[in-house]
Protein backbone atom coordinates (compact mmCIF):
# COMPACT_ATOMS: atom_id res chain seq x y z
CA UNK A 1 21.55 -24.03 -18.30
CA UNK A 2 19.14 -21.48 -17.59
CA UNK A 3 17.91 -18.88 -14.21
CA UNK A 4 16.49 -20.17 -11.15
CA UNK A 5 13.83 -17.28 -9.75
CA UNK A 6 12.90 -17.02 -6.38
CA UNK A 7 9.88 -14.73 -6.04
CA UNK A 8 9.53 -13.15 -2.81
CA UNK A 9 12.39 -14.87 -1.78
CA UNK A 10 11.63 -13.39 2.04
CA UNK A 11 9.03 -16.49 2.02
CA UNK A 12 11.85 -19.15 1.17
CA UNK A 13 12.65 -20.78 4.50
CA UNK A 14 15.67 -20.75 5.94
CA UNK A 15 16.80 -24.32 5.55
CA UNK A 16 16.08 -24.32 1.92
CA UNK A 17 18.46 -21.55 2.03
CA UNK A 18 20.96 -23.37 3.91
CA UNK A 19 20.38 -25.88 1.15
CA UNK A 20 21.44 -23.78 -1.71
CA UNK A 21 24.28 -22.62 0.48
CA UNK A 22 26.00 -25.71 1.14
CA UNK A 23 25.22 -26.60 -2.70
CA UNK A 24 26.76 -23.33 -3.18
CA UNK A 25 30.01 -24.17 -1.16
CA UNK A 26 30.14 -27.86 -2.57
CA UNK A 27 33.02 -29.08 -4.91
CA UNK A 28 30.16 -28.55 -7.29
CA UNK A 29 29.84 -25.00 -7.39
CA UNK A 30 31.81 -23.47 -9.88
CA UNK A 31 29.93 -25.94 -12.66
CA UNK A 32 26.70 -24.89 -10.96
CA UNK A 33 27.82 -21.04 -11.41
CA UNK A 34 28.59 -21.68 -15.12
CA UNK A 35 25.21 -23.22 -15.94
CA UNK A 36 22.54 -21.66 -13.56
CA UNK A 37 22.33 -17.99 -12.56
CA UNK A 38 20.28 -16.96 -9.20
CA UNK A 39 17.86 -13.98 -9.22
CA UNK A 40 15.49 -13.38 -6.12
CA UNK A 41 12.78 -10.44 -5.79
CA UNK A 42 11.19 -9.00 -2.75
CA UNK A 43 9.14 -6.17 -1.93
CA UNK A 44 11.36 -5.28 1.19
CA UNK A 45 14.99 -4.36 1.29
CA UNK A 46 17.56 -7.41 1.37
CA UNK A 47 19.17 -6.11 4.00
CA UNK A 48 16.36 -6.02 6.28
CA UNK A 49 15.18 -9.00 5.47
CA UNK A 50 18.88 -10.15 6.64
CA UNK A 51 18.56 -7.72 9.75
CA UNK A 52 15.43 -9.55 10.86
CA UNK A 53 17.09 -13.06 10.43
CA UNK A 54 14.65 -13.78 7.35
CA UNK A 55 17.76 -14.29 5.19
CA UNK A 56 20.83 -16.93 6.07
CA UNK A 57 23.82 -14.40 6.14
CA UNK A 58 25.61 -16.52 3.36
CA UNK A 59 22.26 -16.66 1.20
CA UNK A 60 22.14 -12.87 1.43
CA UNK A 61 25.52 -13.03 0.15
CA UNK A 62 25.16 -15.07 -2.88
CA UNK A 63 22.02 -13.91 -3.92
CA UNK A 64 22.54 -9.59 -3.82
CA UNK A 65 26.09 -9.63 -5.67
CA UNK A 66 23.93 -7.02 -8.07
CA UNK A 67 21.06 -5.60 -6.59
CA UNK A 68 18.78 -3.39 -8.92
CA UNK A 69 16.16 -1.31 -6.43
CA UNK A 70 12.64 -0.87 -8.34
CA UNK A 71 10.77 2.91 -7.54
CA UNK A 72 6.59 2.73 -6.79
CA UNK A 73 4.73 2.72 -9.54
CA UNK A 74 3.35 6.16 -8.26
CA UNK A 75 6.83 8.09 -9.07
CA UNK A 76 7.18 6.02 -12.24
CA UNK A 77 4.73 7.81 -14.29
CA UNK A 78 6.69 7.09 -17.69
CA UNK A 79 6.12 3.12 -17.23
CA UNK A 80 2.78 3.87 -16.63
CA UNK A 81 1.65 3.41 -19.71
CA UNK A 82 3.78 1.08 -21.06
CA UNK A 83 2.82 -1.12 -18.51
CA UNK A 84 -0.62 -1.17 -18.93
CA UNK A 85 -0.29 -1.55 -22.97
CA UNK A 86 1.60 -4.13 -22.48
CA UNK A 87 -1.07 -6.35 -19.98
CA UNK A 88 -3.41 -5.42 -22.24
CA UNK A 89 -1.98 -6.73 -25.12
CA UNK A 90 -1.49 -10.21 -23.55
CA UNK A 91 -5.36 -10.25 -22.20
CA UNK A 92 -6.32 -9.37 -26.07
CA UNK A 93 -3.34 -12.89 -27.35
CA UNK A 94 -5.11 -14.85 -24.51
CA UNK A 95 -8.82 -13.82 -24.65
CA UNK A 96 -8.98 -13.46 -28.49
CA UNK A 97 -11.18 -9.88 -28.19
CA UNK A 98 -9.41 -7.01 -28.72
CA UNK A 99 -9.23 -3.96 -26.91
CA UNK A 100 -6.96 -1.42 -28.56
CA UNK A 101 -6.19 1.19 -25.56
CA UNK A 102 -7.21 3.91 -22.92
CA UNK A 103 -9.48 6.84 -23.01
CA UNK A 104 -7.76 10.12 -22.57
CA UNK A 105 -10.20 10.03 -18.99
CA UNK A 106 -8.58 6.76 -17.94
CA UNK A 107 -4.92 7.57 -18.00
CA UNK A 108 -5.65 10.42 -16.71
CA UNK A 109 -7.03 8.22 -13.68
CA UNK A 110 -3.95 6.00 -13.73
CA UNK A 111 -1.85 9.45 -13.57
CA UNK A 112 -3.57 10.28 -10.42
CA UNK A 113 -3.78 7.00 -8.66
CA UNK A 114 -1.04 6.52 -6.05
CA UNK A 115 -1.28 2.70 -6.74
CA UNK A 116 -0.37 1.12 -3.18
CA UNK A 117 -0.53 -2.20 -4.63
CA UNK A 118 1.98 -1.06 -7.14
CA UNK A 119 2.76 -3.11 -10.75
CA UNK A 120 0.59 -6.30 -9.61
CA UNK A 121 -2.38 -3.60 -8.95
CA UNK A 122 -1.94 -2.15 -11.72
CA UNK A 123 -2.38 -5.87 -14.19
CA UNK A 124 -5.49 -6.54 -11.85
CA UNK A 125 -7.40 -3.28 -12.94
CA UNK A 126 -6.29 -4.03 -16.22
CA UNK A 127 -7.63 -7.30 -16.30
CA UNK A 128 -11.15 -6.46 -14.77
CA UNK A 129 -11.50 -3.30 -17.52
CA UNK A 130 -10.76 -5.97 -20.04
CA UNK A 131 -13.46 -8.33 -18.64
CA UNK A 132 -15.88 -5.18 -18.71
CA UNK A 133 -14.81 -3.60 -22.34
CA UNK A 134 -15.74 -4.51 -25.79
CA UNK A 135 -13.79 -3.26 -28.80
CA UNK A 136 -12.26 -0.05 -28.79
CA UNK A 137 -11.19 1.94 -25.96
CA UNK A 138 -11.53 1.37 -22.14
CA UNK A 139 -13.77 3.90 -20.57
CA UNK A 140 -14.18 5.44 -17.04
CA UNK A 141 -17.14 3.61 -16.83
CA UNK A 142 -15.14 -0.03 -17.35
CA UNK A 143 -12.57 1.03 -14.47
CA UNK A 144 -12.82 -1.24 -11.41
CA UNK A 145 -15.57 0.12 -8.75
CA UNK A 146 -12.03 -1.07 -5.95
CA UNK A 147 -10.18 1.56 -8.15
CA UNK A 148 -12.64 4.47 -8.58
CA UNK A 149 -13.28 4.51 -4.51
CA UNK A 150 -9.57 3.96 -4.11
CA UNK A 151 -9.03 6.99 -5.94
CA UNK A 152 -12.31 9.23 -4.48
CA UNK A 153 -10.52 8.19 -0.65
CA UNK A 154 -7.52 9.90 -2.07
CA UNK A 155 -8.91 12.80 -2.98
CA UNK A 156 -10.21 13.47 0.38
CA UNK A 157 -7.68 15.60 2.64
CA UNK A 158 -7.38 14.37 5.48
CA UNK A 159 -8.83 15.05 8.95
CA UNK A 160 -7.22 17.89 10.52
CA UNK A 161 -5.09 17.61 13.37
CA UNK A 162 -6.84 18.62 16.82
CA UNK A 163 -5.00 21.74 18.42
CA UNK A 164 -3.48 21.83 21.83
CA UNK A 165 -5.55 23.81 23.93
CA UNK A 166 -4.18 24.53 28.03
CA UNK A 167 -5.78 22.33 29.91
CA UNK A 168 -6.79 25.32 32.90
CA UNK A 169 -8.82 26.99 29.87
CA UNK A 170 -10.56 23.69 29.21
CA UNK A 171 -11.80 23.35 32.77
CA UNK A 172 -12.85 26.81 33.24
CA UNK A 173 -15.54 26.08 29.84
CA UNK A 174 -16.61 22.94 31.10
CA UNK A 175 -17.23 24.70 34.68
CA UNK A 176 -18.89 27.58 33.03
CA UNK A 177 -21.12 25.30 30.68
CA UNK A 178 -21.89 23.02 33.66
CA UNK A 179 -22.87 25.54 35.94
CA UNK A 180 -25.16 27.59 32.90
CA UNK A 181 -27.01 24.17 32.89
CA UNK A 182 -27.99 23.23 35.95
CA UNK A 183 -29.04 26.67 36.94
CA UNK A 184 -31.09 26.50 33.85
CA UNK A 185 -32.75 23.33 35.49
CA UNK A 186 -32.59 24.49 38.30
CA UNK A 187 -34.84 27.93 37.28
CA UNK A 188 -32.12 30.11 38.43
CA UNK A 189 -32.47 28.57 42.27
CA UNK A 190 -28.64 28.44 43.07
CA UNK A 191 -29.07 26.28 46.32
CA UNK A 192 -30.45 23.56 43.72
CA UNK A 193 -28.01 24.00 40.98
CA UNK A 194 -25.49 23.71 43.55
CA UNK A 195 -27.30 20.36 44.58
CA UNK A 196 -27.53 19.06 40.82
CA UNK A 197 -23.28 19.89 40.68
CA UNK A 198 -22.99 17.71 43.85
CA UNK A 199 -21.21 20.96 45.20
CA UNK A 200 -22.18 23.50 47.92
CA UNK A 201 -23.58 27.14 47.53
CA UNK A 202 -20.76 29.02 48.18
CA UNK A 203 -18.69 27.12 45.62
């Protein structure tokens, strides 16, 4: 008795699905329910991934009876914390140093970070500001340099939009610009200017 897992389960192929289907639909199914319970994770909705024909329709089924929808990390600013306690505590069981917490600096940093890579992220900084600490707290100074530039990029607004301008109003500047140059090459001699333009005087 006991859980079978599938992480990611969007990368299980589809005839390994069909698999557990027909296993599913065998006069052995209702002994297999009793003894082994199914849980799958993915970082995509399992409907889409049934939309797009990742999922068999009758997998989808059997494995999102109860589905439980995780938030980012970034708008789950109470586990923050937690989390990252808690990796640390299993470096310090598996490394044999220990490393009791975070400067107030550093969680501030965590607070701020939008963490794209989300939990798994998160245990990776941890791990390389465990590699970099001694005893005591982490410091600023420990966080990962991937970290400290991913969180100087977004404090940087971004570029502003370029404004619609008519385009009539455009042409008339570049004319006007054009034409100030060449008669400036031209030392004011409008037959030559005109020449430089490739148009005639009276234009």
């Amino acid at each position: 008795p006991g859980c079978v897992y599938f992480d990611q389960v969007d990368a299980l192929p589809r005839e390994l699905q069909q698999r557990l289907v027909d296993l599913l639909d065998s006069p052995r199914a209702p002994e297999f329910r009793k003894r082994v319970r199914l849980m799958s994770s993915s970082e995509r909705e399992p409907h889409e991934l049934r939309d797009d024909d990742v999922l068999v329709d009758a997998f989808y089924l059997a494995m999102t009876e109860l589905s439980i929808t995780l938030p980012p990390l970034s708008v789950r600013q109470g586990d923050l914390v937690m989390l990252a306690q808690h990796f640390l505590e299993l470096l310090n069981k598996r490394q044999g140093r220990q490393v009791s917490g975070f400067s107030r600096e550093v969680l501030d940093s965590f607070h701020e970070y939008n963490w794209p890579g989300n939990v798994e992220e998160l245990r990776q900084v941890i791990t390389e500001c465990h590699k970099a600490g001694s005893t005591g707290e982490i410091q600023s100074e420990q966080l990962p340099f991937q970290f400290r530039t991913g969180l100087d990029a977004q404090s940087l607004s971004p570029a502003s939009a370029y404004e619609t301008e008519p385009l009539e109003q455009i042409l008339q500047r570049v004319e006007r610009e054009q034409i100030s140059l060449a008669l400036q090459r031209a030392g004011d001699n409008k037959a030559k200017a005109a020449q430089l333009l490739g148009i005639n005087r009276p234009a």
